[in-house]
N, C-alpha and C. Protein backbone atom coordinates (compact mmCIF):
# COMPACT_ATOMS: atom_id res chain seq x y z
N UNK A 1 12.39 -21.25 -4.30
CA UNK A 1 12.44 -20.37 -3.14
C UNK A 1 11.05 -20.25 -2.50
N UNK A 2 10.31 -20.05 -3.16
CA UNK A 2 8.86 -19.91 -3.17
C UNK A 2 8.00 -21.10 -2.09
N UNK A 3 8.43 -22.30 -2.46
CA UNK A 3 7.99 -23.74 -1.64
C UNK A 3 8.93 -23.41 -0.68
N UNK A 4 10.04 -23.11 -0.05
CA UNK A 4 10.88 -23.38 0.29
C UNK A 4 10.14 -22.33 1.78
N UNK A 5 9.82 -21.13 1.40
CA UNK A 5 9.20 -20.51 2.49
C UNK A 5 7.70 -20.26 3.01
N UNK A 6 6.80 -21.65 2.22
CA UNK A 6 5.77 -22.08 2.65
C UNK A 6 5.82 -22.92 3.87
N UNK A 7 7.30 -23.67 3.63
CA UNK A 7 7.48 -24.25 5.02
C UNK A 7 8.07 -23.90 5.98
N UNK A 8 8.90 -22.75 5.86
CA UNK A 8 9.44 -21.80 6.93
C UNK A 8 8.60 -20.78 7.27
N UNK A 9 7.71 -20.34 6.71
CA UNK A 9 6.62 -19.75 7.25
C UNK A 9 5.06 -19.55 7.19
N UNK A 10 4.56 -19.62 8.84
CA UNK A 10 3.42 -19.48 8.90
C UNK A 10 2.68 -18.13 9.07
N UNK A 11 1.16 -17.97 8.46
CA UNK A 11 0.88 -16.58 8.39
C UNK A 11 1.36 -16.20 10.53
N UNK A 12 0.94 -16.84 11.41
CA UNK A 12 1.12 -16.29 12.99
C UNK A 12 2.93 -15.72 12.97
N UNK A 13 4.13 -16.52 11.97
CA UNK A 13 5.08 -16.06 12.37
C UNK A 13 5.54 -14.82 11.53
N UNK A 14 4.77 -13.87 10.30
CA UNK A 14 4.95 -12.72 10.18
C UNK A 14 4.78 -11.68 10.43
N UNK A 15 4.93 -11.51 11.78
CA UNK A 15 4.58 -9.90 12.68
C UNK A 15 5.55 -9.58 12.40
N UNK A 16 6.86 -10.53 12.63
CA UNK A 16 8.31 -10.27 12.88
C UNK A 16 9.39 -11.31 12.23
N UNK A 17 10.27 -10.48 11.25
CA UNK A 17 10.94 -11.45 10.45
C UNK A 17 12.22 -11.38 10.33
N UNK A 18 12.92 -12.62 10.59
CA UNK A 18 14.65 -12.61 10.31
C UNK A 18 14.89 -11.66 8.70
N UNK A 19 16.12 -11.68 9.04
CA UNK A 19 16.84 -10.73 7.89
C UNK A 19 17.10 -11.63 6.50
N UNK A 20 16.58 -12.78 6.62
CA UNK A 20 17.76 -13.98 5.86
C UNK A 20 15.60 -14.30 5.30
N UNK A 21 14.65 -14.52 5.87
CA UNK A 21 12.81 -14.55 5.92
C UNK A 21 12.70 -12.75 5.01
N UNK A 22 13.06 -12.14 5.32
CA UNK A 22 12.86 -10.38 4.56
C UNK A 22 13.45 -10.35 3.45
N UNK A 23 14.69 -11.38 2.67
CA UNK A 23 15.32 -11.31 1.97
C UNK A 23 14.37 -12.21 1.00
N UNK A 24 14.08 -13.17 1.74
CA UNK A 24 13.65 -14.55 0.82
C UNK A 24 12.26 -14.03 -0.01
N UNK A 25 11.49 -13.31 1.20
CA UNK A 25 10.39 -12.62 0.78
C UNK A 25 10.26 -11.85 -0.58
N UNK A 26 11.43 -11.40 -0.81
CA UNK A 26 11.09 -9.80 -1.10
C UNK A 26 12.34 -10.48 -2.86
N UNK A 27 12.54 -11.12 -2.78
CA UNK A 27 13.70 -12.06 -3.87
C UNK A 27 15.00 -10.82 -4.01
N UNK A 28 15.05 -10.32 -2.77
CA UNK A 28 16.47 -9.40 -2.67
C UNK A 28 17.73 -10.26 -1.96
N UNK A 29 18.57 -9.88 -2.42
CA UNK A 29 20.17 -10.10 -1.37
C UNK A 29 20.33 -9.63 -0.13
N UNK A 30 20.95 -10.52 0.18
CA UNK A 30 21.29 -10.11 2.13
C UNK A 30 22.13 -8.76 1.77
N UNK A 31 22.64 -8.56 1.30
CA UNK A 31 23.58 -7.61 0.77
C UNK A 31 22.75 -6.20 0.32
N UNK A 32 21.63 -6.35 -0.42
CA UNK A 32 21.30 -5.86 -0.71
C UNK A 32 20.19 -5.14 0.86
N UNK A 33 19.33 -6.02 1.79
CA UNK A 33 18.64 -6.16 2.93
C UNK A 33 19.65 -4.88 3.64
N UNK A 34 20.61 -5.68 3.60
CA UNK A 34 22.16 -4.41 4.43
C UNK A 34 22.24 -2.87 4.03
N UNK A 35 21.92 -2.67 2.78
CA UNK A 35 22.47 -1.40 2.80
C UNK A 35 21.10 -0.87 2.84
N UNK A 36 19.50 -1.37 3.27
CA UNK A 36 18.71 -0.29 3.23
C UNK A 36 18.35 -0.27 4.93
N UNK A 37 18.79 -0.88 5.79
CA UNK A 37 18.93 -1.47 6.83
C UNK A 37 20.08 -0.06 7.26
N UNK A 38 21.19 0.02 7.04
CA UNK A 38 22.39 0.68 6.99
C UNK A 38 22.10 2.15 6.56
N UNK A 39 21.02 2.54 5.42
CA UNK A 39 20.73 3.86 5.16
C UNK A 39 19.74 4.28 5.95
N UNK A 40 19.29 3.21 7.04
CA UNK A 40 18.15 3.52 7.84
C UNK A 40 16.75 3.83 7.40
N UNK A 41 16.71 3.41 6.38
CA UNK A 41 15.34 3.12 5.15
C UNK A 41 14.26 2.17 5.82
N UNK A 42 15.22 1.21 6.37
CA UNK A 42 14.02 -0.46 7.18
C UNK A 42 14.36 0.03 8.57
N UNK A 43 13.73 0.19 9.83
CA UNK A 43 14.03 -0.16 11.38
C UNK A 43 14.26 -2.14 11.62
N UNK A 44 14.95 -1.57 12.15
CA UNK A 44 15.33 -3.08 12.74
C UNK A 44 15.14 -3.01 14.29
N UNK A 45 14.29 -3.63 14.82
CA UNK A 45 14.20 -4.34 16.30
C UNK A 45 14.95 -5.90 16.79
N UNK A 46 15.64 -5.11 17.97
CA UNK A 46 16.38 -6.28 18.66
C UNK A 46 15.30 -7.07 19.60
N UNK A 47 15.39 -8.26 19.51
CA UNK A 47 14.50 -9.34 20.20
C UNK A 47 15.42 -10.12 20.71
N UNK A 48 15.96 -10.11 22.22
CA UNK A 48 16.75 -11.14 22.82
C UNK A 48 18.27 -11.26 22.02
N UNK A 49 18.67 -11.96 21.12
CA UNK A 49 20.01 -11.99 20.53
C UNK A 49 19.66 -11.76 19.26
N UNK A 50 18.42 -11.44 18.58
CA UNK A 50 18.29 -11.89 17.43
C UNK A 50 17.92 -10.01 16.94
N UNK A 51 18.30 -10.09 15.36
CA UNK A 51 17.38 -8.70 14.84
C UNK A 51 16.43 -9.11 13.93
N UNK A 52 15.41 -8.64 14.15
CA UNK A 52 14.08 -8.63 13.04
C UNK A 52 13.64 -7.19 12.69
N UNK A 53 12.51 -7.56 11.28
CA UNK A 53 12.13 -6.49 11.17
C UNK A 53 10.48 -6.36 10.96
N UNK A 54 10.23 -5.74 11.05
CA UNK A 54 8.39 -5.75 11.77
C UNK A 54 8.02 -5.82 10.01
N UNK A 55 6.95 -6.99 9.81
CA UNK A 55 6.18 -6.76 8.81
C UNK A 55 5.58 -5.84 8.08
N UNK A 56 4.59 -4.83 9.31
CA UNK A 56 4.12 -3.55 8.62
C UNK A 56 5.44 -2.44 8.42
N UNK A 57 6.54 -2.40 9.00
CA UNK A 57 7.36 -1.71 8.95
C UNK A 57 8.08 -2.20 6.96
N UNK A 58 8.13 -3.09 7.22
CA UNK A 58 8.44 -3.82 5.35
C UNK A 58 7.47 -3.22 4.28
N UNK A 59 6.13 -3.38 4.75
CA UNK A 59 5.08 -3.22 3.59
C UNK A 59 5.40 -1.92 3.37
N UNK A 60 5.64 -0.89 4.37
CA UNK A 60 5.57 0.50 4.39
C UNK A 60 6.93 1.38 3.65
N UNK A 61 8.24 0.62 3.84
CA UNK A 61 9.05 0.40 2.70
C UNK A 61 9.08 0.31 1.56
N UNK A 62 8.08 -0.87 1.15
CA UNK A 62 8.09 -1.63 -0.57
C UNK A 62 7.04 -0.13 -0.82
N UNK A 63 6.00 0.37 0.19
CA UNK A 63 5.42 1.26 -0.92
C UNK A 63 6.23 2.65 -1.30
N UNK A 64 6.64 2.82 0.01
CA UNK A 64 7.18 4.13 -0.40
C UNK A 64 8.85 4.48 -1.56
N UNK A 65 8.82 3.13 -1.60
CA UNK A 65 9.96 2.83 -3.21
C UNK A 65 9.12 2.10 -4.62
N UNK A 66 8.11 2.12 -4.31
CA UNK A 66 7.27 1.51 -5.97
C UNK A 66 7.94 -0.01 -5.99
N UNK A 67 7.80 -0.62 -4.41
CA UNK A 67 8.28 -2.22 -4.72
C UNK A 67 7.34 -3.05 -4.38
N UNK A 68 7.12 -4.02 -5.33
CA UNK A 68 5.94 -4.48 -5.00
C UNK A 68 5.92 -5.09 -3.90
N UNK A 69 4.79 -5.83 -2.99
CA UNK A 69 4.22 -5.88 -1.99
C UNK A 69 4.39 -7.74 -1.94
N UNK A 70 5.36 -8.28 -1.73
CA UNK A 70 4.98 -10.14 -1.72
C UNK A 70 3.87 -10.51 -1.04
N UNK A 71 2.96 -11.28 -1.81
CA UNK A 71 1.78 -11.75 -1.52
C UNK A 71 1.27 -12.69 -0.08
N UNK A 72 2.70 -13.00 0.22
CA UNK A 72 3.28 -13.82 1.67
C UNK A 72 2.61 -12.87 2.60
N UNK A 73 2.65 -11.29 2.39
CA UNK A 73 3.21 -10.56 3.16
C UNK A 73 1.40 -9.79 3.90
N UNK A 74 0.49 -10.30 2.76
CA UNK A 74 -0.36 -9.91 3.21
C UNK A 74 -1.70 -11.00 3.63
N UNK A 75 -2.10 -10.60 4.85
CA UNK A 75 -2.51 -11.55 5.41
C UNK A 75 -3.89 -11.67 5.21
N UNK A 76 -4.85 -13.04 4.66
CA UNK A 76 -6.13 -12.80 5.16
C UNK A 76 -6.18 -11.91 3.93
N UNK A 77 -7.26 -11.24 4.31
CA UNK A 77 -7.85 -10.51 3.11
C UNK A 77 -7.84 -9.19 3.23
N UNK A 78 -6.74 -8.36 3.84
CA UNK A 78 -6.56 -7.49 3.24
C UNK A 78 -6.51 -6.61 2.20
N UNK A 79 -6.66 -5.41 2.17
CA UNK A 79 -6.73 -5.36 0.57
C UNK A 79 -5.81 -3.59 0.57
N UNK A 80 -5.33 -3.24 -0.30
CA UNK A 80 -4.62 -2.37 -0.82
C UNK A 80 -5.48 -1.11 -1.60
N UNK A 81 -5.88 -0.24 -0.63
CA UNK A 81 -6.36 0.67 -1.41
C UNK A 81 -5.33 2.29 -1.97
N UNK A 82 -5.15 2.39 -2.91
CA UNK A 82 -4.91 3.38 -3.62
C UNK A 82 -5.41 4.86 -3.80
N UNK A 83 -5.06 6.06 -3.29
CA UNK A 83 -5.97 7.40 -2.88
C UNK A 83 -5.15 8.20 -4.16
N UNK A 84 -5.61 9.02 -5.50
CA UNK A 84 -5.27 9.10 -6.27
C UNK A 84 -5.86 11.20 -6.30
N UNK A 85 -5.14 11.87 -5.92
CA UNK A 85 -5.61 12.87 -5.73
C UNK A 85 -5.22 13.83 -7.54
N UNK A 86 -6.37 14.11 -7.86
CA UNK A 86 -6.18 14.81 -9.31
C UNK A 86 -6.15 16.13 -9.29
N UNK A 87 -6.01 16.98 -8.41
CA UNK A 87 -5.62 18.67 -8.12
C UNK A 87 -4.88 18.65 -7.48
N UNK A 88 -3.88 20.00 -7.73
CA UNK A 88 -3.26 19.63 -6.66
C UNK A 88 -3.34 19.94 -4.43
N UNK A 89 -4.70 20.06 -4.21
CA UNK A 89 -5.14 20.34 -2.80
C UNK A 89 -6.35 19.69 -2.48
N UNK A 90 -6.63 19.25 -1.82
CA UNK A 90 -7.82 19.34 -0.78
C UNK A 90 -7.84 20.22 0.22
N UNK A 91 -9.57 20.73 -0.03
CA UNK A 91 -9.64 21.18 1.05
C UNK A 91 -9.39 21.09 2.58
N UNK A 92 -9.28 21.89 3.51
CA UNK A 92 -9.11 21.17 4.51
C UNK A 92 -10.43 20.03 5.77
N UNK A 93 -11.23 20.55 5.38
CA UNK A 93 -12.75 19.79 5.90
C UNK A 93 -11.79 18.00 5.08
N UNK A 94 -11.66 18.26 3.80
CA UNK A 94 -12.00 16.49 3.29
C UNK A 94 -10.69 16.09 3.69
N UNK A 95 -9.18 17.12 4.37
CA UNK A 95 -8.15 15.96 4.22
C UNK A 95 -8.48 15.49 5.85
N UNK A 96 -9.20 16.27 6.73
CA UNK A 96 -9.28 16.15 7.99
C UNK A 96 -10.51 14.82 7.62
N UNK A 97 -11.44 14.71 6.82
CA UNK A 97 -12.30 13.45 7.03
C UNK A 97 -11.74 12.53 6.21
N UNK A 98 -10.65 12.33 5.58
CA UNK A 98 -10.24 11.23 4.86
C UNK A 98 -9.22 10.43 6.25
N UNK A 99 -8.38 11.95 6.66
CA UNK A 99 -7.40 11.52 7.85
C UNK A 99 -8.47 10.54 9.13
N UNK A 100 -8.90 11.12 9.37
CA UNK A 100 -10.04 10.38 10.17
C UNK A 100 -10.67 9.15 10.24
N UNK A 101 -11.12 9.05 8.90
CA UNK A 101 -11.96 7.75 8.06
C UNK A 101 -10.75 6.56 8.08
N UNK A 102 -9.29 6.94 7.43
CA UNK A 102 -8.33 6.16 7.32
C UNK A 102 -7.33 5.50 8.84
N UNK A 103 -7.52 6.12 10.55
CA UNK A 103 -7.40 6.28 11.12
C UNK A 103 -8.30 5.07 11.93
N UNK A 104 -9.62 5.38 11.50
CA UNK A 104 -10.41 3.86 12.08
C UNK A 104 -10.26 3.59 11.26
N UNK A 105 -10.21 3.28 10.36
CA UNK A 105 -10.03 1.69 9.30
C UNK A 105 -8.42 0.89 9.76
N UNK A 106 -7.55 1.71 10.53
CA UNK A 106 -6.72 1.05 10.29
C UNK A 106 -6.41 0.49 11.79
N UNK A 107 -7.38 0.29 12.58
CA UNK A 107 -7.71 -0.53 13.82
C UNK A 107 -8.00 -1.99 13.10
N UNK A 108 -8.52 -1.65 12.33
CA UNK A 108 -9.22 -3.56 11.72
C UNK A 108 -7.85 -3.92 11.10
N UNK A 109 -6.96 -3.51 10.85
CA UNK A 109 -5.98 -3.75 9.68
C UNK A 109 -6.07 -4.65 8.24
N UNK A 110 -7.43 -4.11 7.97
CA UNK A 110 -7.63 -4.52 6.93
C UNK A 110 -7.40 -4.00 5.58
N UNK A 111 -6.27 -2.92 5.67
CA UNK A 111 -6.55 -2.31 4.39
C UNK A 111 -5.22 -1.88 4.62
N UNK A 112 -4.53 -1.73 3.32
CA UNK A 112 -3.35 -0.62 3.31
C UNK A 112 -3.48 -0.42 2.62
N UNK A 113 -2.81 1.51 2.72
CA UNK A 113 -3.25 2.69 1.79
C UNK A 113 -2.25 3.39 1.42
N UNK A 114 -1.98 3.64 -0.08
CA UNK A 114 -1.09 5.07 0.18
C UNK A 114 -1.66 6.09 -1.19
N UNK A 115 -1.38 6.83 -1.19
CA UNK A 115 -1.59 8.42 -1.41
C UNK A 115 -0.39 8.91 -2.77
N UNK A 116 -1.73 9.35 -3.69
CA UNK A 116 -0.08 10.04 -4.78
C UNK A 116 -1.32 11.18 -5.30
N UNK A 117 -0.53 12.05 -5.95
CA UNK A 117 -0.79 12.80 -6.61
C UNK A 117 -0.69 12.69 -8.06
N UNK A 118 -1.61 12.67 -8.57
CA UNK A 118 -1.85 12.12 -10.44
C UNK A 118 -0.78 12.96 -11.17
N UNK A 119 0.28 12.50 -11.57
CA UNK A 119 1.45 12.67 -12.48
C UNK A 119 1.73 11.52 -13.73
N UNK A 120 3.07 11.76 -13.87
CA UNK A 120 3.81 11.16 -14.70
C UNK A 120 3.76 9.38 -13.89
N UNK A 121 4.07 9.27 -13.09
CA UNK A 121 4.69 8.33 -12.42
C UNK A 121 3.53 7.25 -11.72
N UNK A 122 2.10 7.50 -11.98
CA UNK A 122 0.93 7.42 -11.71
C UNK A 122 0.78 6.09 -11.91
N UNK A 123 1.25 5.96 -13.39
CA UNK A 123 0.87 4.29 -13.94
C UNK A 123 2.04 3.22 -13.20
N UNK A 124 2.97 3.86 -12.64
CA UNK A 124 4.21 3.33 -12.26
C UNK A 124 3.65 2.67 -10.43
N UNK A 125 2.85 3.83 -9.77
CA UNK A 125 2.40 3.53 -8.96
C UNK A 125 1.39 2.11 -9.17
N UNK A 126 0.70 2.46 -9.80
CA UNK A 126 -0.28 1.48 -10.22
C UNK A 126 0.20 -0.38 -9.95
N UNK A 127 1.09 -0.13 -10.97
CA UNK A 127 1.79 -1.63 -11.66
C UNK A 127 2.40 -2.02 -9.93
N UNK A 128 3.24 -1.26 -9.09
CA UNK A 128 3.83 -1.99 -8.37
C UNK A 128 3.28 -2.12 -7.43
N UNK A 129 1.81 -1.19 -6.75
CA UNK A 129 1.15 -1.17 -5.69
C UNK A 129 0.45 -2.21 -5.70
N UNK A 130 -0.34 -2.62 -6.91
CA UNK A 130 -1.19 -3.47 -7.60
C UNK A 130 -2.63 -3.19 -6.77
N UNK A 131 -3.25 -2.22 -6.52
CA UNK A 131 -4.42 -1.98 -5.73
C UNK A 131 -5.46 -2.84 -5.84
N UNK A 132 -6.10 -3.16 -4.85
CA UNK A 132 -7.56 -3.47 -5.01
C UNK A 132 -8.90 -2.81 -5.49
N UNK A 133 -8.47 -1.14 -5.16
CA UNK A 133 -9.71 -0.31 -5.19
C UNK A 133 -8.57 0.39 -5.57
N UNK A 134 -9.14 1.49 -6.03
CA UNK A 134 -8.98 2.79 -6.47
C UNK A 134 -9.89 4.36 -6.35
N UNK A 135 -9.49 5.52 -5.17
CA UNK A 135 -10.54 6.48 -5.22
C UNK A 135 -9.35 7.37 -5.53
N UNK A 136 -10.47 8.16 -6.87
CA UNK A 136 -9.96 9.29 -7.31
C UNK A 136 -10.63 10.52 -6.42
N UNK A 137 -9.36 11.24 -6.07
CA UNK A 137 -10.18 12.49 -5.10
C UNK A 137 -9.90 13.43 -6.18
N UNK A 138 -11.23 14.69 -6.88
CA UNK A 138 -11.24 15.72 -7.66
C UNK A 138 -12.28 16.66 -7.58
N UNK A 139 -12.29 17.53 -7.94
CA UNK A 139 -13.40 18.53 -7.78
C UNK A 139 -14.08 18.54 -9.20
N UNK A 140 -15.43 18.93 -8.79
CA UNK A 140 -16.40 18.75 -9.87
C UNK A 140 -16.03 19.34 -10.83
N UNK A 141 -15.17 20.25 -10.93
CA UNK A 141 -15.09 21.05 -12.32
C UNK A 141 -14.06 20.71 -13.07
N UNK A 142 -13.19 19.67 -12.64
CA UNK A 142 -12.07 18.84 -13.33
C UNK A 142 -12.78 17.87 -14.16
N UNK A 143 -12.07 18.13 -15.59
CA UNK A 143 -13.02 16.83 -16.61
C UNK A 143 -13.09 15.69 -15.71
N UNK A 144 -13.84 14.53 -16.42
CA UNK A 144 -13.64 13.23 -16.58
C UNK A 144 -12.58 12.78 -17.16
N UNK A 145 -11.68 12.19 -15.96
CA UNK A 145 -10.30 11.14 -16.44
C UNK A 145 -10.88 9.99 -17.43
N UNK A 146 -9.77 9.14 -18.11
CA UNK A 146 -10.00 8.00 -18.76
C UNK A 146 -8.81 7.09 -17.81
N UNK A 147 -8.89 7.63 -16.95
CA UNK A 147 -7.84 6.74 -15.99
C UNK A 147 -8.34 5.67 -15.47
N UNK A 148 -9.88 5.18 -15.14
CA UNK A 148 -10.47 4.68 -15.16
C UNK A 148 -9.85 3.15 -15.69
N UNK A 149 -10.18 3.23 -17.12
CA UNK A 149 -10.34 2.54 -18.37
C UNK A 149 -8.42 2.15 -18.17
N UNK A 150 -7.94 3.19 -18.21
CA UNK A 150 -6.56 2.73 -18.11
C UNK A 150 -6.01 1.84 -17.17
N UNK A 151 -6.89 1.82 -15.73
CA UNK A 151 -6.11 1.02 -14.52
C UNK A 151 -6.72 -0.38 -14.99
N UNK A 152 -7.55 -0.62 -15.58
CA UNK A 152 -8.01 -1.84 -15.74
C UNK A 152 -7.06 -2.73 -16.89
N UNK A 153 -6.47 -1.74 -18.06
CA UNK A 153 -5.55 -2.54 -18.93
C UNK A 153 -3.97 -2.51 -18.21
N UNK A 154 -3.88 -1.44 -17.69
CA UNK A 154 -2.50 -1.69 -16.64
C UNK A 154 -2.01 -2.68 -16.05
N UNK A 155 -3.10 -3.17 -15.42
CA UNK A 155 -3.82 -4.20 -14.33
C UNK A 155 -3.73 -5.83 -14.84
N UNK A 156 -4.38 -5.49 -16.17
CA UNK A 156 -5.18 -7.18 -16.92
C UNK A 156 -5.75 -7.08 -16.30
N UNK A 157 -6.85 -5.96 -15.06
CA UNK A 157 -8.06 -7.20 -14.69
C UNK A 157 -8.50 -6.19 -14.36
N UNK A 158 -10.00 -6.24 -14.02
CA UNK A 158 -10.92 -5.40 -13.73
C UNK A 158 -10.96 -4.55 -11.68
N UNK A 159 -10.72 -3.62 -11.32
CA UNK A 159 -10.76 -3.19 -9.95
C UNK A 159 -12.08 -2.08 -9.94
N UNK A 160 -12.59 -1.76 -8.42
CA UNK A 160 -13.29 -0.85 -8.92
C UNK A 160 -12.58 0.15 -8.84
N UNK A 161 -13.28 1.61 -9.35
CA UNK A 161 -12.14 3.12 -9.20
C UNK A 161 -13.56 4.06 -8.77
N UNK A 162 -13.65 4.51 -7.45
CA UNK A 162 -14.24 5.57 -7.16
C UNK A 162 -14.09 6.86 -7.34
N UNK A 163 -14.40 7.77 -8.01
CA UNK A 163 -14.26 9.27 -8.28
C UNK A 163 -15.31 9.79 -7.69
N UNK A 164 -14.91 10.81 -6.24
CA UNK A 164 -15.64 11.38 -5.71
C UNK A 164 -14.82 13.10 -5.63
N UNK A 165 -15.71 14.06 -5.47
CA UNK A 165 -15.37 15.42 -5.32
C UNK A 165 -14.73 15.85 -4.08
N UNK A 166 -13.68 16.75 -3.63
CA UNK A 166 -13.39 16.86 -2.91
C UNK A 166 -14.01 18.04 -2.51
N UNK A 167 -14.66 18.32 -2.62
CA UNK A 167 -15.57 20.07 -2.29
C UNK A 167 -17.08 19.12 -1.72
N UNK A 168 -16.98 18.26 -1.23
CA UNK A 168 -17.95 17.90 -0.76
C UNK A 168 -17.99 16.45 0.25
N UNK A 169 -19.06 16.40 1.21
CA UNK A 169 -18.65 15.46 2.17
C UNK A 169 -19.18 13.78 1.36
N UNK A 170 -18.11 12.99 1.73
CA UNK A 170 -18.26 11.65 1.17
C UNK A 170 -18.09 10.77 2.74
N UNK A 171 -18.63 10.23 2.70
CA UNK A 171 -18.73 8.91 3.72
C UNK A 171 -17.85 7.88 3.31
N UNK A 172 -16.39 8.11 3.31
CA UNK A 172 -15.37 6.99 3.51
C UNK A 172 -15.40 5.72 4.17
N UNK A 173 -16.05 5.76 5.02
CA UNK A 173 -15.91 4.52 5.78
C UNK A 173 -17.18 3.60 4.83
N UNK A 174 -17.93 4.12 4.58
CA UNK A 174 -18.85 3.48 3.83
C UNK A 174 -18.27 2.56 2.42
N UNK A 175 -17.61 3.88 1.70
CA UNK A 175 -16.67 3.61 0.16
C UNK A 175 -15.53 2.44 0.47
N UNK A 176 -15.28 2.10 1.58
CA UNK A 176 -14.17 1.60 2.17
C UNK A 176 -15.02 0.00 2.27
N UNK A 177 -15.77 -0.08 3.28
CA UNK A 177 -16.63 -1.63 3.42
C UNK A 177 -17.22 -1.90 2.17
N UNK A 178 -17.54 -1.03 1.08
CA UNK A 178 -18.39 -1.39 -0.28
C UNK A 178 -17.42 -2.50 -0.97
């Protein structure tokens, strides 16, 4: 399957993808494509006679179900950053400069991000997001995690993991190009 849609597709033709190209991608059933299509989970855009479905509209799917991300799907060197919040609030100063920071970064479209709150389900995020980076948002008076140490055996491989305070101003856009 794999060879099969190296030659049906080029990185210029995934802005926008047949239903039969979203299936092949993703190693799901047309059947299966249908009923999240049908629960109104995926948007579908009509183009002339045909329906597609927008690439970033897919990626934004696979994250918000813990499905992983096909490697087809990301272009160039993008990279997948992971926002791992260990209290449960931010202040409002850091969610307004993270909102901000994440806002221009995502003019370059170089990065996709999503957001959890450190639970049970944490390592689950991990495995299917497969991040590039990792920032832990916490306040100084919260121990030291070993979560660290953990994303790297999760993983098999080494990422970096930033732990910065949320009671204080951090230069995101900076942590972001590092």
């Amino acid at each position: 399957m794999e060879n099969q849609l190296k030659h049906n597709l080029h990185p210029d033709d995934l802005e926008y993808l047949s239903f039969t190209q979203v299936a092949d991608l993703c190693g799901i059933s047309q059947e299966r494509l249908t009923r999240w299509i049908n629960k109104g989970m995926l948007p579908v855009i009509k183009s002339n006679t045909q329906e597609l479905i927008r690439s970033q509209d897919l990626i934004q799917h696979l994250i918000r179900h813990n499905i992983r991300i096909p490697a087809r799907l990301l272009q160039g060197s993008t990279k997948k950053i992971l926002f791992i919040l260990m209290q449960p609030a931010l202040s409002s100063e850091m969610t307004r400069d993270v909102i901000w920071a994440l806002y221009r970064q995502k003019e370059h479209a170089r990065y996709i991000f999503d957001f959890i709150q450190h639970n049970e389900n944490t390592e689950l995020k991990i495995i299917t997001f497969d991040p590039d980076a990792i920032f832990l948002l916490k306040s100084k008076n919260l121990p030291a995690s070993k979560l660290p140490l953990n994303v790297n055996a999760i993983l098999g491989r080494k990422i970096p993991v930033f732990t910065f305070p949320v009671d204080q101003v951090v230069d995101i856009d900076t942590l972001l190009d590092s």
